[in-house]
Every structure is written in structure tokens, then in C-alpha cells.
N, C-alpha and C. Protein backbone atom coordinates (compact mmCIF):
# COMPACT_ATOMS: atom_id res chain seq x y z
N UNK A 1 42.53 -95.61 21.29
CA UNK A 1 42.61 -95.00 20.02
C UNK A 1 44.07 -95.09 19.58
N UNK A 2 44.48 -95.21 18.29
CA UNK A 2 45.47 -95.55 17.65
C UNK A 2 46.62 -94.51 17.55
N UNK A 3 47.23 -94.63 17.15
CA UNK A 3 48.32 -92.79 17.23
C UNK A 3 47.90 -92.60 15.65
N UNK A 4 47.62 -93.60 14.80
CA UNK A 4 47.32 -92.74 13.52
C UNK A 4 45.89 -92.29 13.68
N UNK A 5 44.96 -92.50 14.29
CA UNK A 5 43.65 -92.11 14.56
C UNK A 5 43.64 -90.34 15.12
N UNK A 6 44.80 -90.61 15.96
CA UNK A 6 44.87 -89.38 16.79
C UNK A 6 45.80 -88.65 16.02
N UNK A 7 46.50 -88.96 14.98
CA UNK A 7 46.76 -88.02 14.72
C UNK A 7 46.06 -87.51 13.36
N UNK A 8 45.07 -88.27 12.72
CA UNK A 8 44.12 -88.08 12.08
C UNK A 8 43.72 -87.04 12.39
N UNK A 9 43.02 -87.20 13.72
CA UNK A 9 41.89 -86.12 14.12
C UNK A 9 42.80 -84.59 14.70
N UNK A 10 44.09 -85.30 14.74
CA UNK A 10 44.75 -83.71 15.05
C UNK A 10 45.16 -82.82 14.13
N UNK A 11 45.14 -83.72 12.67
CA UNK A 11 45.18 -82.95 11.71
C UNK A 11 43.86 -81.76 11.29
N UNK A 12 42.65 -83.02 11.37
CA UNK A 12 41.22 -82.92 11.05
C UNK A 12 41.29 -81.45 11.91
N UNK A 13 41.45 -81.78 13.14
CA UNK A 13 41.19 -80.66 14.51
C UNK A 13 42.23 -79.14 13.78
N UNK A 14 42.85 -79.60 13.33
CA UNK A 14 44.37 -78.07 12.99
C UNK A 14 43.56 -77.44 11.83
N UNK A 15 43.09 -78.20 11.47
CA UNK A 15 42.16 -77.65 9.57
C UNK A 15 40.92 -77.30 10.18
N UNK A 16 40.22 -77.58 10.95
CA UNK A 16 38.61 -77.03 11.26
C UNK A 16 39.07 -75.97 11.87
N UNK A 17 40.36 -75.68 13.07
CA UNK A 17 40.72 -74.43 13.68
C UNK A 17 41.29 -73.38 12.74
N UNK A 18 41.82 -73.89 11.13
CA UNK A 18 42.60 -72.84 10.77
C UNK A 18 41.13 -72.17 9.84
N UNK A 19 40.08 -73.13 9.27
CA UNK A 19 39.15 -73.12 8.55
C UNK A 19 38.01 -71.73 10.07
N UNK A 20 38.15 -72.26 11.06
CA UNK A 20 37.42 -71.32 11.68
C UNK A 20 37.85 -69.90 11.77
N UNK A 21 39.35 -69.86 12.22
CA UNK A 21 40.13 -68.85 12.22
C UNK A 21 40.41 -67.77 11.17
N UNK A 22 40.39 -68.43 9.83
CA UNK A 22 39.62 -68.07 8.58
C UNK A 22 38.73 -67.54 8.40
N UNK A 23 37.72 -68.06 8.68
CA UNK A 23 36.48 -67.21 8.92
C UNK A 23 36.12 -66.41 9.62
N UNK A 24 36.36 -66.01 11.09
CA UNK A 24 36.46 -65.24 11.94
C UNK A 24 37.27 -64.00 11.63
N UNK A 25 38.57 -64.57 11.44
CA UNK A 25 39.27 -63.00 10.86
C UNK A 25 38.25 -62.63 8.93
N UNK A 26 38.13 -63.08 9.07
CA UNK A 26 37.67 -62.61 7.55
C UNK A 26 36.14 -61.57 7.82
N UNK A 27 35.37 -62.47 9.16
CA UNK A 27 34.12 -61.58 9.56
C UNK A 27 34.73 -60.16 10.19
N UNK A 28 36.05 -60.35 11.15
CA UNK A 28 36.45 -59.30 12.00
C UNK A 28 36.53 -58.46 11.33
N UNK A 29 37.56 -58.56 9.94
CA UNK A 29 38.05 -57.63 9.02
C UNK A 29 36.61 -57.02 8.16
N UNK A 30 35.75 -57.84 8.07
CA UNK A 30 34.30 -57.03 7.58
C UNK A 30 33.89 -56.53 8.36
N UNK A 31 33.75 -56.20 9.81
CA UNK A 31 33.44 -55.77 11.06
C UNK A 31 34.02 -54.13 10.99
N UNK A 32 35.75 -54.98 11.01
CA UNK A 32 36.62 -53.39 10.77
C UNK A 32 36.18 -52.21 9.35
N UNK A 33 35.90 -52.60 8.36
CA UNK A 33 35.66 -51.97 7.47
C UNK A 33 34.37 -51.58 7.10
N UNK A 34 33.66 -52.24 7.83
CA UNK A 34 31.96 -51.58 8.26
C UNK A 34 32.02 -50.68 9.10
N UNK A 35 33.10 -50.81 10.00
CA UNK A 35 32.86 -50.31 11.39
C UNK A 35 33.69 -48.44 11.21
N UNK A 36 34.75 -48.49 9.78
CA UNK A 36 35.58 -47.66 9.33
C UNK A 36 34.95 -47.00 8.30
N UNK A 37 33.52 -47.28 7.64
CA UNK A 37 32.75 -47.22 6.73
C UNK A 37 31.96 -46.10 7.72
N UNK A 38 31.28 -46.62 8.96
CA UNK A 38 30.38 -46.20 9.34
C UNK A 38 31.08 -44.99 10.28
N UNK A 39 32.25 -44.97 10.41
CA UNK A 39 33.34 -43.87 11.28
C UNK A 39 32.87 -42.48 10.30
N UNK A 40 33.29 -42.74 8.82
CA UNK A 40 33.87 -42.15 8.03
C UNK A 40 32.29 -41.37 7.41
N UNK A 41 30.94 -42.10 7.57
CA UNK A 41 29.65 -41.46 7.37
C UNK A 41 29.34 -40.83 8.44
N UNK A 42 29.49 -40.93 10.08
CA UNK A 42 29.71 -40.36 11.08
C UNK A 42 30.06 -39.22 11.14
N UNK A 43 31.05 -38.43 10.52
CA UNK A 43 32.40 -38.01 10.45
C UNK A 43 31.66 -37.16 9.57
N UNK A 44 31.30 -37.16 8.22
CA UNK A 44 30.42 -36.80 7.10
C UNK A 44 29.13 -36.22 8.08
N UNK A 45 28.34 -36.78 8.78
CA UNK A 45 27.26 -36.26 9.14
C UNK A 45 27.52 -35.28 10.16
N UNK A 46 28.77 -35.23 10.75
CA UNK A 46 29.41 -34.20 12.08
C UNK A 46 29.50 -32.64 11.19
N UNK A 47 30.13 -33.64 9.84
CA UNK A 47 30.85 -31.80 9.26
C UNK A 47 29.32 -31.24 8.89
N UNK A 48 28.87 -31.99 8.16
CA UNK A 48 27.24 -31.43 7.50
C UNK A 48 26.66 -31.00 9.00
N UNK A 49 26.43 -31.34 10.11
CA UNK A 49 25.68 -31.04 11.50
C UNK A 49 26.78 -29.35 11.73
N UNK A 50 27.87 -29.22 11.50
CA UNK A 50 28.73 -28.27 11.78
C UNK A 50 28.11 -27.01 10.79
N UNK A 51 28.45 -27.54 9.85
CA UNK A 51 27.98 -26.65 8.51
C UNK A 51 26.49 -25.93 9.08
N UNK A 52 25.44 -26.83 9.52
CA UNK A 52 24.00 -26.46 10.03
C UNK A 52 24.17 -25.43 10.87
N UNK A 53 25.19 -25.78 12.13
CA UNK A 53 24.86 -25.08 13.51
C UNK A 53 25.81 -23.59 13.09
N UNK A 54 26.89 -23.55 12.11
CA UNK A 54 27.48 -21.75 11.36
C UNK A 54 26.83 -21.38 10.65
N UNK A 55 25.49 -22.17 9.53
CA UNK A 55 24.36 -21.49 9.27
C UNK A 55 23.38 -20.98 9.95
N UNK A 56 22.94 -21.62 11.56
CA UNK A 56 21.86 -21.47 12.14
C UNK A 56 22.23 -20.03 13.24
N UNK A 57 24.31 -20.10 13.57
CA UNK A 57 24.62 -18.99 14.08
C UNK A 57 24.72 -17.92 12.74
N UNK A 58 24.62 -17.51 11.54
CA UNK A 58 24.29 -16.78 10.58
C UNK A 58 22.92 -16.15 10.80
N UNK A 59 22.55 -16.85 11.00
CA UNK A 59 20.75 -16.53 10.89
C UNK A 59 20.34 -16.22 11.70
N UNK A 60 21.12 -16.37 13.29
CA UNK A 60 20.63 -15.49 14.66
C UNK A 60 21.73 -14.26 14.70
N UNK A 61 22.74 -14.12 13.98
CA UNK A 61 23.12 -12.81 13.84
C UNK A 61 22.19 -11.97 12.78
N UNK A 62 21.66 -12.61 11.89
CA UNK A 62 21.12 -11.48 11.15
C UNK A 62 19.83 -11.16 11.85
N UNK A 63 19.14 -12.35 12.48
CA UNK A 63 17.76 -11.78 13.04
C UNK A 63 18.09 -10.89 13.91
N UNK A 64 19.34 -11.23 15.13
CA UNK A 64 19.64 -9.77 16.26
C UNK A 64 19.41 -8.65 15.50
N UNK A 65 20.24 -8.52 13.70
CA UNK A 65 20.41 -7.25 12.81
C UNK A 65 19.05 -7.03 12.83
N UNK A 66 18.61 -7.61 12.55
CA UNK A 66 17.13 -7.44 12.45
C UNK A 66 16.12 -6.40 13.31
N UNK A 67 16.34 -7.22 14.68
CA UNK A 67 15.84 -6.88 15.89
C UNK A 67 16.29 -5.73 15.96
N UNK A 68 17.23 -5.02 15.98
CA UNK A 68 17.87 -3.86 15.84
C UNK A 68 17.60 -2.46 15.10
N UNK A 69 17.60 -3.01 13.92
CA UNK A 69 16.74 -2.21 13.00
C UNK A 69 15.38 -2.17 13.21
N UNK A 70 14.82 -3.09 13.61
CA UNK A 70 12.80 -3.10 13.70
C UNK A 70 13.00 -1.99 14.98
N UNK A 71 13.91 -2.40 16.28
CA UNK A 71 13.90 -1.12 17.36
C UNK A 71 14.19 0.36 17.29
N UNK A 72 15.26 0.41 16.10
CA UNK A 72 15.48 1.82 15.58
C UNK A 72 14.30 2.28 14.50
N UNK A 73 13.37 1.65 14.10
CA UNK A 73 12.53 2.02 13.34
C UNK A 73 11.58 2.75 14.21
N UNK A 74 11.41 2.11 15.08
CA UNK A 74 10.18 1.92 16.48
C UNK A 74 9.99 3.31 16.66
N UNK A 75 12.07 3.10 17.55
CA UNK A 75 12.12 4.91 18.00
C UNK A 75 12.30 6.09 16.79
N UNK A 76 12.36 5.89 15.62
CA UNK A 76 11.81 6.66 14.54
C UNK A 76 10.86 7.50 14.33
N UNK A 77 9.98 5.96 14.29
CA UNK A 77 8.47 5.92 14.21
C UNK A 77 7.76 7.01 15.83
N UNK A 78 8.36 6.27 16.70
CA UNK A 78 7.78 7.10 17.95
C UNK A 78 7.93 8.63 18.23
N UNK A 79 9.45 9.45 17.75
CA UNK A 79 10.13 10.60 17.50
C UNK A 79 9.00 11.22 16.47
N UNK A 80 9.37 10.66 15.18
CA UNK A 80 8.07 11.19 14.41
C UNK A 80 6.49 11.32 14.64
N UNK A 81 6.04 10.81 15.21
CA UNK A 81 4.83 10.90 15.73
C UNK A 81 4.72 11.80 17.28
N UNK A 82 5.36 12.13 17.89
CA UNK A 82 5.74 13.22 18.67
C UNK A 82 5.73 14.16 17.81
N UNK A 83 6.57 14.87 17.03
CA UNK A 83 6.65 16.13 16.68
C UNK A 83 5.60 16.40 16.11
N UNK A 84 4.73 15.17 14.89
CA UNK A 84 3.98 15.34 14.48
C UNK A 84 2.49 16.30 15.18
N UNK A 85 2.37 15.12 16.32
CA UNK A 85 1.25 15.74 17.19
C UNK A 85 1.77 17.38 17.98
N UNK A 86 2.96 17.27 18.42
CA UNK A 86 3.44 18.83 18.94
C UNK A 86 2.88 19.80 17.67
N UNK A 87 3.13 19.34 16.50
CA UNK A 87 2.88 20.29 14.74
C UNK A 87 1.51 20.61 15.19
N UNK A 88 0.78 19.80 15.03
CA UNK A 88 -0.71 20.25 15.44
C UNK A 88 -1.26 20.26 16.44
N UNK A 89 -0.94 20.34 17.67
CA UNK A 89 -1.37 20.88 18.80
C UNK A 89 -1.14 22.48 18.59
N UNK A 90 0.18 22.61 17.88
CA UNK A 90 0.81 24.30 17.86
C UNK A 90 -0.28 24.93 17.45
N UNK A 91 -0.79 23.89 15.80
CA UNK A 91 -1.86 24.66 15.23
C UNK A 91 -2.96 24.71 15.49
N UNK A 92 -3.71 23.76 16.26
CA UNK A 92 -4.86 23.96 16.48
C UNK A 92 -4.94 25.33 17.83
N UNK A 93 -3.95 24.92 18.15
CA UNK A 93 -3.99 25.88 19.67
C UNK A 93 -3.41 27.53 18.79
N UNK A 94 -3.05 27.53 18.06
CA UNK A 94 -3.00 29.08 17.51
C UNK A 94 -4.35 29.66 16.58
N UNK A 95 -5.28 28.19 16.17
CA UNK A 95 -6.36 28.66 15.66
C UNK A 95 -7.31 28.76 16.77
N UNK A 96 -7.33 28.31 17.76
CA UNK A 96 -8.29 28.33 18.65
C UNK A 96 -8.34 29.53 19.25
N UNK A 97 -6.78 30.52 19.49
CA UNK A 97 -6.61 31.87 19.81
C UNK A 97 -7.23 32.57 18.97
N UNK A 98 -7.18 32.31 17.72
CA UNK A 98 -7.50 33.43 16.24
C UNK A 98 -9.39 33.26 17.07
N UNK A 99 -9.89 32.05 17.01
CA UNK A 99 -11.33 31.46 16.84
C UNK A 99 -11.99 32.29 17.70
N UNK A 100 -10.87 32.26 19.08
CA UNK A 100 -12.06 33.09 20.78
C UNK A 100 -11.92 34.23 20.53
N UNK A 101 -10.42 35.32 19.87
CA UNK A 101 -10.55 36.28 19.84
C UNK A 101 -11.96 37.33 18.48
N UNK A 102 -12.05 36.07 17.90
CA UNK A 102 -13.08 36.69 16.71
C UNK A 102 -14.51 36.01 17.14
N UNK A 103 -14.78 35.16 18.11
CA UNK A 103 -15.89 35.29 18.87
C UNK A 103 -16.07 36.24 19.72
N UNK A 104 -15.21 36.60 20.67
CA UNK A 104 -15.26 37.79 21.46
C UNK A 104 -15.54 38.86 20.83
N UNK A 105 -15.00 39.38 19.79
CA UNK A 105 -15.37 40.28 18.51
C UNK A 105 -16.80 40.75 18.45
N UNK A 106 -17.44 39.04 17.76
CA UNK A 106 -18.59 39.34 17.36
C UNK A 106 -19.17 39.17 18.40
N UNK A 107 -18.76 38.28 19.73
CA UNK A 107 -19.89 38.98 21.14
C UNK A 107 -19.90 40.19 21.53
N UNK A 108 -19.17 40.73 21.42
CA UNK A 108 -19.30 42.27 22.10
C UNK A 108 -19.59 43.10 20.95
N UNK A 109 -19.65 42.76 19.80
CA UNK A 109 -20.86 43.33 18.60
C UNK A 109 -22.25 43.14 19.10
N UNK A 110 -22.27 42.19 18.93
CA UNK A 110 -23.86 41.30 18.96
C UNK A 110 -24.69 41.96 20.71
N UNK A 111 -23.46 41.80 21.43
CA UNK A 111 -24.20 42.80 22.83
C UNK A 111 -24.67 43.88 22.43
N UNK A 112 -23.39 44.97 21.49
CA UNK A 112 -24.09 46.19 21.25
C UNK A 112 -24.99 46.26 20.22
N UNK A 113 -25.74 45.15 19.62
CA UNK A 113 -26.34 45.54 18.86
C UNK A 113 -27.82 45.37 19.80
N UNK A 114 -27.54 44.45 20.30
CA UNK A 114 -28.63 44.18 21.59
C UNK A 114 -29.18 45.61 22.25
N UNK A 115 -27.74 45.82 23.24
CA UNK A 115 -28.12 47.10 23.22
C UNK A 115 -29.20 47.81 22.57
N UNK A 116 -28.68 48.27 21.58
CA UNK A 116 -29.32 49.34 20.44
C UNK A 116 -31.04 48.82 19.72
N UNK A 117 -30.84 47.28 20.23
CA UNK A 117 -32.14 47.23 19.83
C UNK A 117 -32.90 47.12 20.92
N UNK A 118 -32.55 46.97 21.73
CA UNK A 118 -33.25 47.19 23.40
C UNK A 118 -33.45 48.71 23.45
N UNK A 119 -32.89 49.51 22.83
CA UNK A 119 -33.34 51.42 23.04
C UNK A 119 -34.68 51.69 21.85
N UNK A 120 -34.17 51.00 20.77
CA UNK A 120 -35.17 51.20 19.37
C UNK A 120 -36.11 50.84 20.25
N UNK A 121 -36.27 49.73 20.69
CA UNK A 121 -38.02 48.69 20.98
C UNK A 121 -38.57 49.77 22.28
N UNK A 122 -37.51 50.33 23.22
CA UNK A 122 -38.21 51.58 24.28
C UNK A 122 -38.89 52.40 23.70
N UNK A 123 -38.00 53.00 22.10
CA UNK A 123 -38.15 54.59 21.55
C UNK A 123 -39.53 54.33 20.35
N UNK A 124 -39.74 52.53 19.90
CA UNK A 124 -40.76 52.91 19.30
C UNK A 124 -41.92 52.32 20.47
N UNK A 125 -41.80 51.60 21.60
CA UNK A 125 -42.71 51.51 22.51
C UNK A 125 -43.57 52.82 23.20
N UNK A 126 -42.25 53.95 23.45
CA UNK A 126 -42.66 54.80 24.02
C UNK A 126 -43.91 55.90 22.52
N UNK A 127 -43.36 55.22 21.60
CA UNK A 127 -43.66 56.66 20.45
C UNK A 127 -45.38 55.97 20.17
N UNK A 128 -45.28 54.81 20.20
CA UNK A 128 -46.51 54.11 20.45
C UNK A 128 -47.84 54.20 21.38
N UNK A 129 -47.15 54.52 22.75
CA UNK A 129 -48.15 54.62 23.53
C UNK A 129 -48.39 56.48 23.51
N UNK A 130 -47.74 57.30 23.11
CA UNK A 130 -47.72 58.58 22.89
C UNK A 130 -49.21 58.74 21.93
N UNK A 131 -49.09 58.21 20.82
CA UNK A 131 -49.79 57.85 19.89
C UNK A 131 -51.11 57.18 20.42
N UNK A 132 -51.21 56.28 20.90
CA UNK A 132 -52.18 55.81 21.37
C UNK A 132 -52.66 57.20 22.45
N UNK A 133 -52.23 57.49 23.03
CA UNK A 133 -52.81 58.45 23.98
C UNK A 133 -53.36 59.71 23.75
């Protein structure tokens, strides 16, 4: 091969390497700025994911508030319904005193009236067979 042949092709060869080299940095540099593109939406989706997880700790402090209050209601609710039933146990159990002492009343009426009609039914039995006799 000739020296102008060769140096033909060493020209040819310097221009296809600078023509590749060209292209390569030109893909790299689209690489870098895709790659700085996709950093920077990354980055964007971290703060928005951040933003989520100080809303999602918001919302388990208020449910604890929550939980808290539904338990102080509970023991409210439970306190009140104690005294409630103590209220009327008091009363039924002070009417039930009033109730036996005014049955006892009218039992020991109702005996003596027994009584008295157990003497009548002797006094007209006896006045009966008097009569008959």
C-alpha cells in the first residue's frame, strides 16, 4: 500500500473516530441529562412520598386523640351507668320496704278479720243449732 493510500485511510480512519466520538459524547451527554432529568423527578417523588408519610404521622396522632377520647367516653359511659343502677336499686329497695311493711299491715288485718269471722260462723253456728233444738 502506498503512503498516500495510507495516509488516505488515516485521514478517512481520524474522521470516522472523531464522527464516532461525536456521537457517543453527544448520546453520553443525553444519557447525563436523562439521567439528571430522572434524579430531579426522583427527588420530586421523595419530597411528595415525605409530604405522605407527615400526613399519614398526622392522622395516627389524631386517631391515638381519638382512641383516647372514645376510652374516656367508655369510662364516662361506665361511671354513669353505675350510679345510675345504684339510683334505682336505692329506690326500688326503699319501695320494697314501704311494699312488705304495708303487706304485713294488711296481713295481720286480714288474720284478724279471719279471726272474727271464725267467732261470727261459731256464734251463728252455735245460735243455729240452739234453734234447731
Amino acid at each position: 500500500m502506498s503512503d498516500e493510500e495510507k495516509l488516505y485511510l488515516d485521514g478517512k480512519f481520524q474522521d470516522l473516530a472523531k464522527t464516532l466520538m461525536t456521537y457517543v459524547d453527544g448520546r453520553v451527554n443525553g444519557l447525563d441529562e436523562g439521567l439528571k432529568e430522572l434524579n430531579g423527578r426522583l427527588h420530586g417523588v421523595g419530597e411528595r412520598l415525605h409530604g405522605v408519610g407527615e400526613r399519614l404521622q398526622g392522622v395516627d396522632e389524631r386517631l391515638h386523640g381519638l382512641d383516647e377520647r372514645l376510652h374516656a367516653l367508655m369510662t364516662y359511659i361506665d361511671e354513669r351507668s353505675e350510679a345510675v343502677e345504684t339510683k334505682l336499686l336505692t329506690a326500688f329497695h326503699g319501695w320494697a320496704r314501704a311494699m312488705e311493711i304495708r303487706t304485713r299491715v294488711v296481713s295481720s288485718q286480714v288474720s284478724g278479720m279471719d279471726e272474727r269471722l271464725a267467732l261470727a260462723e261459731e256464734r251463728i253456728a252455735e245460735l243455729e243449732r240452739r234453734k234447731a233444738s
